[in-house]
Structures are given as C-alpha cells and as structure tokens.
C-alpha atoms as a PDB file:
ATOM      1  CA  UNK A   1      -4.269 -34.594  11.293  1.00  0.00           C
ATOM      2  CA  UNK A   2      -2.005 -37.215  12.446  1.00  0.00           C
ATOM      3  CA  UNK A   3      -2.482 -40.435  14.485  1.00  0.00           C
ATOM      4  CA  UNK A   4      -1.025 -38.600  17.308  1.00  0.00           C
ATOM      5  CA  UNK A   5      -2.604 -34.963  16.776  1.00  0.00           C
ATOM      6  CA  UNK A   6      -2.651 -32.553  14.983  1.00  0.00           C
ATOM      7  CA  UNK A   7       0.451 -31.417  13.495  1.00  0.00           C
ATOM      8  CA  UNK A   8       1.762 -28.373  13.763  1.00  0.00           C
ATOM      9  CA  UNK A   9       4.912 -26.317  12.305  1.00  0.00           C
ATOM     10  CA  UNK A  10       7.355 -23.583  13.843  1.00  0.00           C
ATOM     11  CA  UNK A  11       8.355 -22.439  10.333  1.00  0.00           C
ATOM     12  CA  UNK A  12       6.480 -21.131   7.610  1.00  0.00           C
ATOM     13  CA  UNK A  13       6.097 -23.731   4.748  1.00  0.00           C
ATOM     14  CA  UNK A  14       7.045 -23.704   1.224  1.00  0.00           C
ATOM     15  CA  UNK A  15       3.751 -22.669   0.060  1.00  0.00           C
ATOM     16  CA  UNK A  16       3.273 -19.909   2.559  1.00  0.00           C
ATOM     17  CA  UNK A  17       5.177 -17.637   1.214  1.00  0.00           C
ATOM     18  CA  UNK A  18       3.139 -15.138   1.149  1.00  0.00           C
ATOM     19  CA  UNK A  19       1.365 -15.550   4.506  1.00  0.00           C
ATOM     20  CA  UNK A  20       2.990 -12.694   6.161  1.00  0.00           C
ATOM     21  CA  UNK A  21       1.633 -10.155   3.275  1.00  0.00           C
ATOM     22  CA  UNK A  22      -1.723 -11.351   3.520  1.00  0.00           C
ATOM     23  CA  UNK A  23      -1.730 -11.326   7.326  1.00  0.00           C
ATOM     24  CA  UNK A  24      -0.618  -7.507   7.232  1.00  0.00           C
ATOM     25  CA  UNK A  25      -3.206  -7.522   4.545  1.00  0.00           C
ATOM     26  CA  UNK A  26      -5.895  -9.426   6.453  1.00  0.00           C
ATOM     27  CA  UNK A  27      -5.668  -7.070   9.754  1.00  0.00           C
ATOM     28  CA  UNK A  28      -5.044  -3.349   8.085  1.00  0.00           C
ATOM     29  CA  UNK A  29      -8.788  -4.770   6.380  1.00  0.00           C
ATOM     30  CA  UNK A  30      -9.817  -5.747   9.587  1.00  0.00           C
ATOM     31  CA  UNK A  31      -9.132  -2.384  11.310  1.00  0.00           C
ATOM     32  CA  UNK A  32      -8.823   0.160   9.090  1.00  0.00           C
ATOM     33  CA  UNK A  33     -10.994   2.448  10.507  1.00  0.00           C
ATOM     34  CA  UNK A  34      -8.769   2.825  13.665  1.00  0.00           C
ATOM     35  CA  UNK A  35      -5.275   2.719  12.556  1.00  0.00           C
ATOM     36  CA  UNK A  36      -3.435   5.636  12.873  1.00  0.00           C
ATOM     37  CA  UNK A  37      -6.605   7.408  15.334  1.00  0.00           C
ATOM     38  CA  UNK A  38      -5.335   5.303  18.251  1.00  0.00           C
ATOM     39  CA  UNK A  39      -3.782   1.791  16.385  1.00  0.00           C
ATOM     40  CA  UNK A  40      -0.630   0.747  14.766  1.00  0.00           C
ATOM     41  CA  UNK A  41      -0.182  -3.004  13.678  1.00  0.00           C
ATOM     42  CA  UNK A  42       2.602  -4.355  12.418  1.00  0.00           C
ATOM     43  CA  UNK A  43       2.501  -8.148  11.432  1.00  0.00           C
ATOM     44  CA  UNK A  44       1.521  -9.550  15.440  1.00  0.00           C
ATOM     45  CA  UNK A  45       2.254  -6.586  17.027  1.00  0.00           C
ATOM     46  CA  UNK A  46      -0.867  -4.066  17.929  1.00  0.00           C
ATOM     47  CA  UNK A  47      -0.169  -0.888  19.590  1.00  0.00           C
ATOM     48  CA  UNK A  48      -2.841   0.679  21.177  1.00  0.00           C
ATOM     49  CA  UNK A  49      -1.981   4.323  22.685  1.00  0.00           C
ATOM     50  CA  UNK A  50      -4.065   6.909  24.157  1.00  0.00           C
ATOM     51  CA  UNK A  51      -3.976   9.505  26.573  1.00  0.00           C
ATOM     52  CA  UNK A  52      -6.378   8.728  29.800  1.00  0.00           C
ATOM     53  CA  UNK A  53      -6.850   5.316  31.169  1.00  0.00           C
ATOM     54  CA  UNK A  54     -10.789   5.452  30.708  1.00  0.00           C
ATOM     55  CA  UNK A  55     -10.150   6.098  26.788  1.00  0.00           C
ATOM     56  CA  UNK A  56      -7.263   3.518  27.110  1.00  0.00           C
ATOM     57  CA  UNK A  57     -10.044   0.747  28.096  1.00  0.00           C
ATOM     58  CA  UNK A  58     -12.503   1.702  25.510  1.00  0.00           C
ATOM     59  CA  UNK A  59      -9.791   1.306  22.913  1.00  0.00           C
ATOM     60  CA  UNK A  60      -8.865  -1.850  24.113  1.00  0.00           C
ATOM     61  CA  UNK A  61     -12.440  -2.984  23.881  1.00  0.00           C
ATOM     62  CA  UNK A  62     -12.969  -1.964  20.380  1.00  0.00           C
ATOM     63  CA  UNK A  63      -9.969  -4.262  19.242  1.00  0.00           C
ATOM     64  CA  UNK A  64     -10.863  -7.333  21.342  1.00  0.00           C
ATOM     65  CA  UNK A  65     -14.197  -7.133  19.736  1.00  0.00           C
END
C-alpha cells in the first residue's frame, strides 16, 4: 500500500520465481477432476470443449463455480 494506492507490478518479482509453477500447480488441484474429460489449462489459459451447446453451458458452469 502506497500513499497513492496500491501498488501494483507488470513483471514478476525477484521472489516470485516460482509463481508460475505453483499457479499451474494451484489450478490442475483446483480442477482435477475435469481436465482432460472436457478441460485443458495451461498457466491462464482454460479450454473448455464439448460437443453440443447445452453440454457446452453446463461445462462452462462447472468452471465458473
């Protein structure tokens, strides 16, 4: 916290180096029981895939919540 906000990097500190290991770490925990059936994350990219729209928007529900 700053006197003008809060500050905020673009880059990835000194200290976080490994923060891109634990975030792959953090969301394979999060949904393992869904990648590979319909989900494939890759550090901030989530692809969702199925094969009828109506399936399509219950998968999408299950990883917003």
């Amino acid at each position: 916290m700053t006197i003008s906000g809060m500050y905020v990097s673009n880059i990835m500190q000194q200290g976080d180096c490994n923060a891109p290991a634990m975030f792959q770490w953090l969301v394979t925990f999060i949904f393992h029981n869904v990648i590979e059936r319909f989900l494939h994350i890759y550090l901030d990219d989530i692809f969702i895939f199925s094969d009828m729209p109506e399936e399509h928007e219950q998968h999408l529900q299950v990883v917003v919540e």
